[in-house]
Protein backbone atom coordinates (compact mmCIF):
# COMPACT_ATOMS: atom_id res chain seq x y z
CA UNK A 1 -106.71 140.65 93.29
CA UNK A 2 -107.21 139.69 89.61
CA UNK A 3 -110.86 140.52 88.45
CA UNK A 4 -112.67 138.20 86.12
CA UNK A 5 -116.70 137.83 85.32
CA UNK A 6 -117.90 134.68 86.24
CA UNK A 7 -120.52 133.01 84.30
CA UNK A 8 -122.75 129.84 85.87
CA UNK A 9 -125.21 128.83 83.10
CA UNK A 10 -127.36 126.39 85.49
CA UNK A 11 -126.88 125.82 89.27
CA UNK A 12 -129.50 123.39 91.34
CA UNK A 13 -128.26 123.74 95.11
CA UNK A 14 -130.88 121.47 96.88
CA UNK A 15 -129.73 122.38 100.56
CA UNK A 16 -127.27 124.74 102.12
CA UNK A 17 -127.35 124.87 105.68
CA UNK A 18 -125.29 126.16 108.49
CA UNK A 19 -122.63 128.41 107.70
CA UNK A 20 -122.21 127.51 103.77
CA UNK A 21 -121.64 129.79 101.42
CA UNK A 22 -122.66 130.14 97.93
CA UNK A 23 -120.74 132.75 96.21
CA UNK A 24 -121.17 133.84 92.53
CA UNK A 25 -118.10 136.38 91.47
CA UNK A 26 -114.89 137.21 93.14
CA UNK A 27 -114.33 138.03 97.05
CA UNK A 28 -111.99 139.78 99.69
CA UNK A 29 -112.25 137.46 102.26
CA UNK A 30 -115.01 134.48 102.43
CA UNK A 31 -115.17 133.14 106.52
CA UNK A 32 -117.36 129.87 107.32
CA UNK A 33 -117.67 128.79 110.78
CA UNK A 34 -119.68 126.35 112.38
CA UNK A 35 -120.03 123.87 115.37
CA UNK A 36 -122.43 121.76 116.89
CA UNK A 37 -123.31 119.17 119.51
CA UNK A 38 -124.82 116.11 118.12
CA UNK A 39 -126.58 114.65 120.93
CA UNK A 40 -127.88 110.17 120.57
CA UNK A 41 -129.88 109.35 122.31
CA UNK A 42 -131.81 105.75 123.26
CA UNK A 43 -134.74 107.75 124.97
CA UNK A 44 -136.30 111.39 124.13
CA UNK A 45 -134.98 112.93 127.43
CA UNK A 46 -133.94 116.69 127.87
CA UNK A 47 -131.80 117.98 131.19
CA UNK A 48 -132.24 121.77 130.59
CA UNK A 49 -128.48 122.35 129.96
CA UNK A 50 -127.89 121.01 127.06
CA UNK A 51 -125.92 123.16 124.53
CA UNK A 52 -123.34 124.44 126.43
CA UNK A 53 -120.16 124.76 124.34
CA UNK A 54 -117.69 125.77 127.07
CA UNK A 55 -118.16 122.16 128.60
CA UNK A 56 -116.20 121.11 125.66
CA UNK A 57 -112.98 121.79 125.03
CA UNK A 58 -113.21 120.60 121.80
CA UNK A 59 -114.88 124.01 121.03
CA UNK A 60 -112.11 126.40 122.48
CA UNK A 61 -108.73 124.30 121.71
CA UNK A 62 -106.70 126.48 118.70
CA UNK A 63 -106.42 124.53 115.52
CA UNK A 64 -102.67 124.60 114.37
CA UNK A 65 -101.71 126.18 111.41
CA UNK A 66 -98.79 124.97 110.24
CA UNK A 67 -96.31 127.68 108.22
CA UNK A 68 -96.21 126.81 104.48
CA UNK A 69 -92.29 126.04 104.09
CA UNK A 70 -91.81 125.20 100.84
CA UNK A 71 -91.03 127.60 97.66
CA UNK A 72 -94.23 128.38 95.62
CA UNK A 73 -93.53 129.73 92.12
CA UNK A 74 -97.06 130.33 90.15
CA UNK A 75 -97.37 131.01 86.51
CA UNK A 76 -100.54 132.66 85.42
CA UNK A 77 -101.95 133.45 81.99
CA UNK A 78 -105.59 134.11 81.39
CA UNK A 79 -106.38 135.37 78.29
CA UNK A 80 -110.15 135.48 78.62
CA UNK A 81 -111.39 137.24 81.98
CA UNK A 82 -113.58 134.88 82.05
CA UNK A 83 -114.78 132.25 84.46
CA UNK A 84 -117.33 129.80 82.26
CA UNK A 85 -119.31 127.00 83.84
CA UNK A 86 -121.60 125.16 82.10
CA UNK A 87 -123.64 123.14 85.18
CA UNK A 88 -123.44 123.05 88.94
CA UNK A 89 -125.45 120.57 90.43
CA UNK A 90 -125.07 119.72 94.35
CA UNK A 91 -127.65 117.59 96.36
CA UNK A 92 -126.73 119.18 100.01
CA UNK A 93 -124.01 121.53 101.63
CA UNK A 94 -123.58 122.04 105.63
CA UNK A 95 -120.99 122.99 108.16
CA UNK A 96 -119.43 125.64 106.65
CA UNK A 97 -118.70 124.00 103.51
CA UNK A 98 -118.14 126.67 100.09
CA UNK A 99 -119.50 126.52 96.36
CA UNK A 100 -117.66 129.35 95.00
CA UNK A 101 -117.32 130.07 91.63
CA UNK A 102 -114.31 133.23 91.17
CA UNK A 103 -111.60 134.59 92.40
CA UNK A 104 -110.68 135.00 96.22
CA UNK A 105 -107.82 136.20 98.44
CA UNK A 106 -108.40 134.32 101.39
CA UNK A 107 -110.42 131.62 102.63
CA UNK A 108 -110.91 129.98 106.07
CA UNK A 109 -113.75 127.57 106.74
CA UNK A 110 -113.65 125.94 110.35
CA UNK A 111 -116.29 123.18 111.73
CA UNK A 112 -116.35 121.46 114.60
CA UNK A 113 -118.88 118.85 115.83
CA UNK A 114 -118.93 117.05 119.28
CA UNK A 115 -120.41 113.45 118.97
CA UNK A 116 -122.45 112.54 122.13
CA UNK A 117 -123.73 108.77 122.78
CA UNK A 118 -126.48 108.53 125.42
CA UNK A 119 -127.33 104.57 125.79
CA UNK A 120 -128.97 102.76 128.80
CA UNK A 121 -126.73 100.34 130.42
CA UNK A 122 -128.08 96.95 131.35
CA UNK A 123 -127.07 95.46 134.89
CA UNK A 124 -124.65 93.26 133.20
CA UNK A 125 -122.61 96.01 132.35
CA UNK A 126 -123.19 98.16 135.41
């Protein structure tokens, strides 16, 4: 892996929050991974069993990862080994997002979320 310095002369990161990553200089291998059950409801009403990612399938399914097919050819020069930035401002990072300033050999960021409506029904729609 090619080794440069990396420079940041100001970075403001207001939030960073589950699994995100904020990485200054180069890395081996940088994983993020993050789920969550994001629960609406009309009335503030807990069962007790909430939070059970197995009852989802969502959770366990494989994500596909298709085979890169076509020919890469990559032409490099850095003269400077170097990695300058001037300003990195960001107002919120979550889910396993990445601010990552260098060089890397392999990234893989995953998040899944489950979306969950709770909503009284009226007797016109029961």
């Amino acid at each position: 892996m090619l080794q440069r310095s990396s420079v940041v002369n100001t970075m403001k990161v207001t939030s960073a929050s589950f699994a995100s990553t904020i990485q200054l200089g180069d890395s081996r291998i940088i994983n993020g991974f993050s789920r969550a059950l994001a629960v609406q409801r009309e009335a503030d009403m807990f069962y007790g069993k909430e939070g059970n990612f197995s009852n989802y399938p969502l959770f366990s399914e494989p994500i596909p990862l298709l085979p890169i097919t076509e020919r890469l050819t990559i032409t490099t020069h850095n003269p400077l080994p170097i990695i300058k930035v001037n300003t990195i401002s960001i107002l919120a990072m979550s889910s396993s997002a990445i601010l990552h300033v260098g060089n890397s050999d392999t990234v893989s960021l995953e998040a899944r979320v489950k979306h969950i409506r709770q909503l009284f029904h009226t007797e016109d729609e029961q």
